[in-house]
Protein backbone atom coordinates (compact mmCIF):
# COMPACT_ATOMS: atom_id res chain seq x y z
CA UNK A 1 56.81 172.55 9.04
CA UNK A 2 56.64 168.90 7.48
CA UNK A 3 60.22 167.54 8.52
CA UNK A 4 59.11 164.15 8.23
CA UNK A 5 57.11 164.31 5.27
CA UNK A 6 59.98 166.04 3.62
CA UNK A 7 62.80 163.63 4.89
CA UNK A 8 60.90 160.67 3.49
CA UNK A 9 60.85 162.77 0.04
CA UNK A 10 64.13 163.33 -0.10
CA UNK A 11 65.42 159.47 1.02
CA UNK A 12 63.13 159.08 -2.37
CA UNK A 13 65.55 161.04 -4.27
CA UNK A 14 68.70 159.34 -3.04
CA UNK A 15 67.26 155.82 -4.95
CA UNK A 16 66.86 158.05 -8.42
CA UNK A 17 69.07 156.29 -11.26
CA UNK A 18 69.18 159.54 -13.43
CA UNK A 19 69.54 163.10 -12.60
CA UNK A 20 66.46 165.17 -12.68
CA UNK A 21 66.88 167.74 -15.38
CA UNK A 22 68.33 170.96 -14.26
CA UNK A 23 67.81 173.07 -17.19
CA UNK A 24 64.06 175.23 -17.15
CA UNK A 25 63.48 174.14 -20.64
CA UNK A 26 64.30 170.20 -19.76
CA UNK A 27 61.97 171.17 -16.52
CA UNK A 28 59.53 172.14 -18.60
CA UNK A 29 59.40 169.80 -21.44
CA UNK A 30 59.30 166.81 -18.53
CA UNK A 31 56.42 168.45 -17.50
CA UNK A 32 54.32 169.32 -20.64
CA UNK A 33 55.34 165.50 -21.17
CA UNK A 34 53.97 164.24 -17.97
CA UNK A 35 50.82 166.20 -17.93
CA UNK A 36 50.12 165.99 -21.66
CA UNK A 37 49.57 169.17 -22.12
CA UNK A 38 50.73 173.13 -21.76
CA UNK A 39 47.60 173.89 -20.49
CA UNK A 40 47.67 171.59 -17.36
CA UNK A 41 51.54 172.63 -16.97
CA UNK A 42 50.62 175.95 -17.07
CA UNK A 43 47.87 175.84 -14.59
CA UNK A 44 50.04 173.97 -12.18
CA UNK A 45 52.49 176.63 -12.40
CA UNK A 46 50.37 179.37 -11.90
CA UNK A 47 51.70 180.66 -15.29
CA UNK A 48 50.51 181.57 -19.20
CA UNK A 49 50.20 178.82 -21.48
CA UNK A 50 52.68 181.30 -23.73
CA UNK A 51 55.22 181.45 -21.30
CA UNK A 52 54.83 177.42 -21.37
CA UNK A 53 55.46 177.09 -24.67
CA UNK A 54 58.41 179.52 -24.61
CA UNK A 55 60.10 177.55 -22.14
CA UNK A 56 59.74 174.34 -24.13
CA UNK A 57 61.29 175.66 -27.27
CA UNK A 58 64.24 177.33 -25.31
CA UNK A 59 62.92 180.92 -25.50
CA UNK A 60 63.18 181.82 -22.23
CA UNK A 61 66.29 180.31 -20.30
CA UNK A 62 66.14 181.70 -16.68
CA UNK A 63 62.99 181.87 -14.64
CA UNK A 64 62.07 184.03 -11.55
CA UNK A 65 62.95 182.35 -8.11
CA UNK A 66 59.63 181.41 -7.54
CA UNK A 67 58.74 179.78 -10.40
CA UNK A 68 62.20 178.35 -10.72
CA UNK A 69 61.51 176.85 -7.34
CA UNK A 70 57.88 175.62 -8.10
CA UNK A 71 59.42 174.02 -11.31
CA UNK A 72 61.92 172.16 -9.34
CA UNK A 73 59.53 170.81 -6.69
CA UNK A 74 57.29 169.87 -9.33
CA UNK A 75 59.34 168.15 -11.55
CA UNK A 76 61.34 166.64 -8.64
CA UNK A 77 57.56 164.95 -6.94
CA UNK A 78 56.87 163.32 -10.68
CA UNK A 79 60.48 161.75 -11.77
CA UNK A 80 61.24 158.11 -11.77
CA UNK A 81 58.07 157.44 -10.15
CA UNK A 82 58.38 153.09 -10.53
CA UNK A 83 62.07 153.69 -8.83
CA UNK A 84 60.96 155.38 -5.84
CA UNK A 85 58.05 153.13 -5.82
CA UNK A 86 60.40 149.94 -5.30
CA UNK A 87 62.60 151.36 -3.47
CA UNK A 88 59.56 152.29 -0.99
CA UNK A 89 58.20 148.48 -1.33
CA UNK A 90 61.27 146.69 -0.60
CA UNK A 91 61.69 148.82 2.49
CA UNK A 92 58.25 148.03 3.38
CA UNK A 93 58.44 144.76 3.18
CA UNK A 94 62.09 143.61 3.85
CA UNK A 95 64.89 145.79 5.05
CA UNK A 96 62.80 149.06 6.76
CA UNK A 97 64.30 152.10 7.25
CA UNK A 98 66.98 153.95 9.17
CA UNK A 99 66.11 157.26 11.24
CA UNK A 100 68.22 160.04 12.54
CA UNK A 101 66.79 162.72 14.42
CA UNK A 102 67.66 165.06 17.32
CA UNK A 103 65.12 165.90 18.98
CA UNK A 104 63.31 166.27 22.54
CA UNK A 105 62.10 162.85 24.07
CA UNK A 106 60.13 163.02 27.31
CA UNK A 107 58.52 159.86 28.82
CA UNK A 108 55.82 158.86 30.64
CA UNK A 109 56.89 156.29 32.97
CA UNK A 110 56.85 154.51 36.36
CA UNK A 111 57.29 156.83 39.59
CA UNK A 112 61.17 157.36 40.87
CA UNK A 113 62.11 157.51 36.96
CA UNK A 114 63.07 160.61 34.81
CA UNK A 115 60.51 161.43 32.44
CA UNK A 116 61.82 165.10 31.96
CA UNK A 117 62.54 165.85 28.41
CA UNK A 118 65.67 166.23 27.05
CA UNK A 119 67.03 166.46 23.34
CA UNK A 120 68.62 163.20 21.95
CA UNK A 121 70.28 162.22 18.71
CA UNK A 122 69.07 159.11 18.05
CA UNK A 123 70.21 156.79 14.43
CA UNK A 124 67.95 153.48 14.79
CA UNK A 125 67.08 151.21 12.43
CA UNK A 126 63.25 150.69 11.79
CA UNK A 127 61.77 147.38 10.90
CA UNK A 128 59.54 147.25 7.72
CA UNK A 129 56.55 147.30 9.30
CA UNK A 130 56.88 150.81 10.50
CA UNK A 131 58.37 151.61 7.15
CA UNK A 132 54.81 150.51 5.40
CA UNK A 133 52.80 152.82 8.03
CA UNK A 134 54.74 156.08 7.47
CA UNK A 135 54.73 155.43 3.48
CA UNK A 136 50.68 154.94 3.97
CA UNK A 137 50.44 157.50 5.97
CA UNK A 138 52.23 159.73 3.70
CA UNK A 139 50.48 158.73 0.58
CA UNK A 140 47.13 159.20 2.14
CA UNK A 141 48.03 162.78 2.52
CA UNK A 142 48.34 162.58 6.62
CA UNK A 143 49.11 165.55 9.28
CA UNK A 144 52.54 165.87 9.75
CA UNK A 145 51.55 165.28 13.51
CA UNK A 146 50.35 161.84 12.39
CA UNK A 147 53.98 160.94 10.42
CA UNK A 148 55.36 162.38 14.14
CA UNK A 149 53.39 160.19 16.51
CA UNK A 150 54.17 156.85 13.78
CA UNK A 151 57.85 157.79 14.27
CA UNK A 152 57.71 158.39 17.54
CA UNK A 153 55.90 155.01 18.22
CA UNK A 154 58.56 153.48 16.07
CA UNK A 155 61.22 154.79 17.99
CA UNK A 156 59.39 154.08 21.43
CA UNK A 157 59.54 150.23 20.70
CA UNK A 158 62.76 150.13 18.62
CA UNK A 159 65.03 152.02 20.39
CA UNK A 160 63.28 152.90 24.28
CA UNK A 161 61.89 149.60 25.05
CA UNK A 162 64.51 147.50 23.24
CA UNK A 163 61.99 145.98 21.28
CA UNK A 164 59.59 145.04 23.92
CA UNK A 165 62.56 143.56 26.24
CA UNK A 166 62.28 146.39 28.78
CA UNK A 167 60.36 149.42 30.05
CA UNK A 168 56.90 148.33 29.21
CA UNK A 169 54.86 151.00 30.49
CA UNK A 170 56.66 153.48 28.67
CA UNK A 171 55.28 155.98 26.54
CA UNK A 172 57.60 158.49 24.60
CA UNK A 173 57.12 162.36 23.46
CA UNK A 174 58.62 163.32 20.58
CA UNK A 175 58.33 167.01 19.97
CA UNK A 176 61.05 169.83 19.01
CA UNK A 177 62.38 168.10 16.43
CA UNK A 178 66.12 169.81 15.07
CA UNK A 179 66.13 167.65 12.18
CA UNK A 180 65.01 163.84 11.18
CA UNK A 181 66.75 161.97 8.06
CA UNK A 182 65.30 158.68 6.67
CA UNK A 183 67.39 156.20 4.51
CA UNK A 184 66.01 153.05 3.07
């Protein structure tokens, strides 16, 4: 499962400033556009070049469910990539990001404390600076386990140790995660 990697996608989409094109034709068109060619689209679609074309001029209106689906999640990764991109800049750099999750947090900690795990919902607000080392992390193409132990980090300092005012030996597990929403 990539929660994480998938929650940061979709805080992406919530920053778009036109709808993404719903129509397989549109779909495809955007495509053949981006890629510059019905060759490349069809290759990335695992489908003919024909069947490419046909979509483009309107000949075929309603694709299977899995290509419908690989349409969508490829025309959904490419659109308004310079709004996304600012969006993801000005939270790196100035307002961060907010996190919801429930999830299980277990500690390591000081004898005479409880570090059994138990599932939280926790909303914090991130500052940039963990904002810029998930979107890094992300765009180099890291583990999900890697976006997990940056958010759980986050959330160790943030919202455990009060921002380094308490609990300094501290050191949070974050595992069964229910869900985990971003917004920046």
């Amino acid at each position: 499962m990539t929660q994480i990697d998938d929650s940061l996608t979709r805080a992406d989409e919530l920053h778009f400033t036109r709808p993404v094109p719903k129509s397989a034709g549109a779909q495809m068109r955007f495509l053949v556009k981006q890629l510059k060619s019905t060759r490349e689209t069809a290759r990335l679609l695992g489908i003919s070049q024909r069947t490419v074309e046909r979509y483009v001029k309107d000949q075929i209106n309603h694709p299977k469910p899995a290509l419908a689906a690989r349409l969508e999640s490829e025309v959904r990764r490419r659109w308004q990539p310079l709004v996304r991109k600012r969006a993801r800049d000005r939270a790196a750099s100035t307002t961060g990001l907010v996190i919801e999750t429930r999830a299980r947090f277990g500690f390591t900690a000081a004898p005479g404390t409880t570090d059994d795990g138990r599932m939280r919902r926790i909303t914090q607000h991130l500052p940039p600076e963990y904002a810029a080392r998930l979107f890094s992390a992300q765009a180099a193409g890291a583990a999900e386990s890697r976006l997990q132990q940056i958010a759980a980090e986050a959330l160790q300092e943030m919202y455990f140790k009060d921002n380094g005012s308490r609990a300094q030996g501290l050191l949070v597990e974050f595992t069964d995660i229910d869900y985990v929403d971003f917004a920046f």
